[in-house]
N, C-alpha and C. Protein backbone atom coordinates (compact mmCIF):
# COMPACT_ATOMS: atom_id res chain seq x y z
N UNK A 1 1.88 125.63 90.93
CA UNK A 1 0.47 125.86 90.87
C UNK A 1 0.19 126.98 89.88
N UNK A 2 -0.50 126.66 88.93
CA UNK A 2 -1.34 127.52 88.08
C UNK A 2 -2.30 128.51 88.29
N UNK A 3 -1.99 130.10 88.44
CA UNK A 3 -2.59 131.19 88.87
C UNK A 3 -4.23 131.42 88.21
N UNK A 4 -5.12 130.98 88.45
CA UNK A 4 -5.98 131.38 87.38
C UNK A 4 -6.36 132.46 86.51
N UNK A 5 -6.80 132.44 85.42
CA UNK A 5 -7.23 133.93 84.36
C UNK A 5 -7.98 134.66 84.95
N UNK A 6 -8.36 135.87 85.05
CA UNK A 6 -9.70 136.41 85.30
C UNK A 6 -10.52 136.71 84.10
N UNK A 7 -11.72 135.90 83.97
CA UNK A 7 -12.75 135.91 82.25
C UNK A 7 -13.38 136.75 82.91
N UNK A 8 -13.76 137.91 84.00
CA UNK A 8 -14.43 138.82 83.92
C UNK A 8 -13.71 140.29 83.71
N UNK A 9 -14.64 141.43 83.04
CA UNK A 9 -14.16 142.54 82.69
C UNK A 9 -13.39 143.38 83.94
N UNK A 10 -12.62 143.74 84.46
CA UNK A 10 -12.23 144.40 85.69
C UNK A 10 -13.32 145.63 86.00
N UNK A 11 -13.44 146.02 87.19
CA UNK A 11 -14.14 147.53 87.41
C UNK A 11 -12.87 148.26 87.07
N UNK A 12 -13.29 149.83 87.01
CA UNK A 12 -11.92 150.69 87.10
C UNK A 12 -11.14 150.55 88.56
N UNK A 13 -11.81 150.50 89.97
CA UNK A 13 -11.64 150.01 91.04
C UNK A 13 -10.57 149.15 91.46
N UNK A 14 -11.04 147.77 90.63
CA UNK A 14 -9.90 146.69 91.02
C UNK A 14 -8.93 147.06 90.02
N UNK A 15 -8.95 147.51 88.56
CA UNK A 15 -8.02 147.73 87.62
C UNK A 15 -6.72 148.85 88.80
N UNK A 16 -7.85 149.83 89.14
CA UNK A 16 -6.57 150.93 90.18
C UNK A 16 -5.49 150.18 91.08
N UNK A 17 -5.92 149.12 91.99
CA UNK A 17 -5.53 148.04 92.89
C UNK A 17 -4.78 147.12 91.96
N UNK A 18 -5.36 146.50 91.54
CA UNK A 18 -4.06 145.50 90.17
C UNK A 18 -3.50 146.29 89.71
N UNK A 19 -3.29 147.43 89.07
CA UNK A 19 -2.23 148.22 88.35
C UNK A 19 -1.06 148.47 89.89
N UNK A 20 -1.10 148.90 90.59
CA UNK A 20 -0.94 149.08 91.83
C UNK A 20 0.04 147.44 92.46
N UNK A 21 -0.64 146.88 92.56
CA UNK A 21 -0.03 145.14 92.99
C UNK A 21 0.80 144.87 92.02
N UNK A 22 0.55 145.15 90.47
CA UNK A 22 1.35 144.74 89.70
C UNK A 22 2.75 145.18 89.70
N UNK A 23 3.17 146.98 90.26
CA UNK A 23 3.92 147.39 90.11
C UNK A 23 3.74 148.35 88.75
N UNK A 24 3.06 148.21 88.31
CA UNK A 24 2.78 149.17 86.86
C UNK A 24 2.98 150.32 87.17
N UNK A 25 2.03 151.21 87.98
CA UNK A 25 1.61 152.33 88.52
C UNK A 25 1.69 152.44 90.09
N UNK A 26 2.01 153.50 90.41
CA UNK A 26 2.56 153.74 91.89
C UNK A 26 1.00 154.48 92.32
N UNK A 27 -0.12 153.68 92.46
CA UNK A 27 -1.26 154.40 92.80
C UNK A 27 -2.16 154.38 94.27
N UNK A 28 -2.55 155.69 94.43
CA UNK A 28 -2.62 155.69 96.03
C UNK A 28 -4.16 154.61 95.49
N UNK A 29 -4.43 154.48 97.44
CA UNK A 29 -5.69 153.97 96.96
C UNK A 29 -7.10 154.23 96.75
N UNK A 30 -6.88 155.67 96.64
CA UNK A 30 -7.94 156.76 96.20
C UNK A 30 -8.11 157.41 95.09
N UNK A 31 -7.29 156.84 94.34
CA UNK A 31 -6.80 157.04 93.28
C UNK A 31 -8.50 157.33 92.10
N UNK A 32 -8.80 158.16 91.48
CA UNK A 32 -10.17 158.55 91.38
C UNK A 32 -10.60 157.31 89.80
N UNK A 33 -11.55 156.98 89.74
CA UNK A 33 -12.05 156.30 88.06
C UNK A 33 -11.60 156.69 87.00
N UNK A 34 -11.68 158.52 87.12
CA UNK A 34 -11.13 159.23 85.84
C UNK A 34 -10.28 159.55 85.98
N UNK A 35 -9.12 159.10 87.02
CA UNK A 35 -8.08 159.94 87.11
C UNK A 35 -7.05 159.88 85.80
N UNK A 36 -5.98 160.63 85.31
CA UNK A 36 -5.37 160.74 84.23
C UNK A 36 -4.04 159.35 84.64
N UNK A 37 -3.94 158.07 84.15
CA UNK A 37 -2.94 157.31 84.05
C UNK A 37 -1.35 158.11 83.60
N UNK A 38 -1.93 159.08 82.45
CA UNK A 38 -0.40 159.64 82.15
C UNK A 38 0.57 160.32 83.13
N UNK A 39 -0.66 161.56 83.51
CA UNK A 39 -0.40 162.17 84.80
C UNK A 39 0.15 161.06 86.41
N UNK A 40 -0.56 160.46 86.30
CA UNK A 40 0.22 159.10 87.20
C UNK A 40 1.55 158.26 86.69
N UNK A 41 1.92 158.67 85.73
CA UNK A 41 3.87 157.79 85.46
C UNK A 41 3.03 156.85 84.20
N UNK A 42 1.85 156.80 83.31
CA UNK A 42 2.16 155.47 82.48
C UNK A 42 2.72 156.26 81.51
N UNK A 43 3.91 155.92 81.48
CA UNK A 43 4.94 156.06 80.18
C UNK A 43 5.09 155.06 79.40
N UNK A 44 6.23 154.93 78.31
CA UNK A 44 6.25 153.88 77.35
C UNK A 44 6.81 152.75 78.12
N UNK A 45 7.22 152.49 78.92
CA UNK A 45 7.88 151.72 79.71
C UNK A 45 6.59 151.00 80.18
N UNK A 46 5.98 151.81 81.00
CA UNK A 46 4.86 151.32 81.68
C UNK A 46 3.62 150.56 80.87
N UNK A 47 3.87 151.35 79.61
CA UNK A 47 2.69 151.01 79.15
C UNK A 47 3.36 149.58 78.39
N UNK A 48 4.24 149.54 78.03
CA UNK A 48 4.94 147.78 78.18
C UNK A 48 4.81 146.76 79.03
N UNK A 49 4.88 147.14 80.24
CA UNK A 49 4.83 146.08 81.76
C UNK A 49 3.18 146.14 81.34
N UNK A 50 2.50 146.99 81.30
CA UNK A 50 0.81 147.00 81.20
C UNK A 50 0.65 145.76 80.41
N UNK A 51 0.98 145.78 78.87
CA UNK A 51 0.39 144.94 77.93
C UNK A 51 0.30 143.52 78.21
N UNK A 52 1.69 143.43 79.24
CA UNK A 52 2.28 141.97 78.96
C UNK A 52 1.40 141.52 80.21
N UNK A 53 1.04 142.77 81.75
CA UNK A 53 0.39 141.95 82.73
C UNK A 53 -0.94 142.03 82.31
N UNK A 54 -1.63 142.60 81.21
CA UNK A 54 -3.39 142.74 80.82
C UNK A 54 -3.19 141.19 79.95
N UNK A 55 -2.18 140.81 79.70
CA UNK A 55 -2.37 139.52 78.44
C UNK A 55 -2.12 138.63 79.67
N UNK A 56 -1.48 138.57 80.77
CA UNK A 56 -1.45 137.58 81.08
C UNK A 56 -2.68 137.07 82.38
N UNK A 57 -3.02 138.26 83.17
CA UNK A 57 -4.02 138.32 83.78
C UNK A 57 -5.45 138.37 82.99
N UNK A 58 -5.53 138.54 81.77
CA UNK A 58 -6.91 139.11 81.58
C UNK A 58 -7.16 137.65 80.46
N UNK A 59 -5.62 137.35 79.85
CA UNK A 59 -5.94 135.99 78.43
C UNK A 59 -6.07 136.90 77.46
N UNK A 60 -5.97 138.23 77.45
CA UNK A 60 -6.03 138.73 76.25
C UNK A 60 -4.99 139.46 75.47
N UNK A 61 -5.47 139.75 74.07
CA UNK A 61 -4.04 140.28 73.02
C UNK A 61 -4.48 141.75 73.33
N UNK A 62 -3.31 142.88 73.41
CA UNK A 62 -3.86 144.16 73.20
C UNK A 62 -2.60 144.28 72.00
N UNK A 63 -3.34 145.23 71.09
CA UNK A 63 -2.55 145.41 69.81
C UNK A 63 -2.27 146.34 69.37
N UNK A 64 -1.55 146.74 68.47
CA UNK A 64 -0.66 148.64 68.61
C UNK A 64 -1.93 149.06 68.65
N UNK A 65 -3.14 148.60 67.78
CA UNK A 65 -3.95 149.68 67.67
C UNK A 65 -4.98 150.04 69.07
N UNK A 66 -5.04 149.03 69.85
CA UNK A 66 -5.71 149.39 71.11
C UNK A 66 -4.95 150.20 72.04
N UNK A 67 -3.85 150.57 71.87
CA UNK A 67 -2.95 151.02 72.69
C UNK A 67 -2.58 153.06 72.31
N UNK A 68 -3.93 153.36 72.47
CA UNK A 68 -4.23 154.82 72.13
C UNK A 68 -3.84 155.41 72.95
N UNK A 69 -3.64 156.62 73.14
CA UNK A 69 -4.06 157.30 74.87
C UNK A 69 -5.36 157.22 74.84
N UNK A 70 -6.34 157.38 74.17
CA UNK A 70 -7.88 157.14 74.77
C UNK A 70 -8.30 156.10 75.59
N UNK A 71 -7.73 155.17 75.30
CA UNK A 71 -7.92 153.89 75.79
C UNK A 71 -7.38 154.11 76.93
N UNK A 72 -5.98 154.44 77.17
CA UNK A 72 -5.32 153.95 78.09
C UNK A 72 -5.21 155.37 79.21
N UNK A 73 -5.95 156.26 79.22
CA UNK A 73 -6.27 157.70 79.64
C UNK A 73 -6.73 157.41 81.16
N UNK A 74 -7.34 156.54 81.53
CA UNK A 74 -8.05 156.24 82.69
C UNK A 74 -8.57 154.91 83.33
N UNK A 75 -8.53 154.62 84.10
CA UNK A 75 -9.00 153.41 84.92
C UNK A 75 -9.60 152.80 84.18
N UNK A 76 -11.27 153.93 83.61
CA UNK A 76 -12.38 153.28 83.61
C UNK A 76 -12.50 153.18 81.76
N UNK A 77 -11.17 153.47 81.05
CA UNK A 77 -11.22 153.80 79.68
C UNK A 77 -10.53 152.35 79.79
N UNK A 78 -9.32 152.01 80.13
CA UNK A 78 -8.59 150.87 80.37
C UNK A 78 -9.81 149.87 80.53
N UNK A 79 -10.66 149.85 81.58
CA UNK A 79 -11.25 148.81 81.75
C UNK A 79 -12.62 148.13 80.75
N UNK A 80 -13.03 149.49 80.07
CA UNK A 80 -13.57 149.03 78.99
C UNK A 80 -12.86 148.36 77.92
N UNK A 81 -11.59 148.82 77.42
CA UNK A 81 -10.45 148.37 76.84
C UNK A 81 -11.21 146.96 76.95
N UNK A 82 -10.43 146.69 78.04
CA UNK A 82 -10.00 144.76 78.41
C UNK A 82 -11.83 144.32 78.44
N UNK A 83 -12.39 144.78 79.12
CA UNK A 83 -14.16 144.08 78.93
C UNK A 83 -14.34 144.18 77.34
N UNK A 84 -14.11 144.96 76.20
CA UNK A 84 -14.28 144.83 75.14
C UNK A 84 -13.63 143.24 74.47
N UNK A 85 -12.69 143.31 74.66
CA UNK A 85 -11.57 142.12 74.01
C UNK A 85 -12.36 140.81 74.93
N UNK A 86 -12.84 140.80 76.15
CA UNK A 86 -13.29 139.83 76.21
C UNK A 86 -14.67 139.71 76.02
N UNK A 87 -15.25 139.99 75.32
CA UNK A 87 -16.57 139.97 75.14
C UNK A 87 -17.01 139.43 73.81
């Protein structure tokens, strides 16, 4: 059975919870909107497992150049990220 895509932008919310389910990030579930991803373990490692589960959950490409720390700084920076690319 074929998992479906999600074509909507994530909140920072569910992004905290899917990063979390995915195994990406070890995040409580209070984990705050702005909280710092770096400060939470996303290392280069992580931010590898990230790309490959945002392309496969989201249908989208992220590319060296989206892959800033600005972008990837916070929940709610991440989630604009991925709502951008699909839009």
């Amino acid at each position: 059975m074929e998992v479906s895509k999600k074509k909507n932008a994530p909140s920072p919310t569910e992004l905290i919870d899917w990063l979390a389910d995915e195994g990406v990030l070890d995040l409580e579930w209070d984990f705050p909107e702005d909280g710092d991803l770096f400060a939470a373990g996303l290392d280069s490692m992580a931010v590898m497992q990230l790309v490959v589960a945002v392309e496969d959950r989201f249908a989208v490409e992220l590319t060296p150049e989206d892959l800033t720390r600005a972008n990837l700084a916070t929940p709610t920076t991440l989630a604009a990220l991925i709502g951008g690319k699909l839009s």
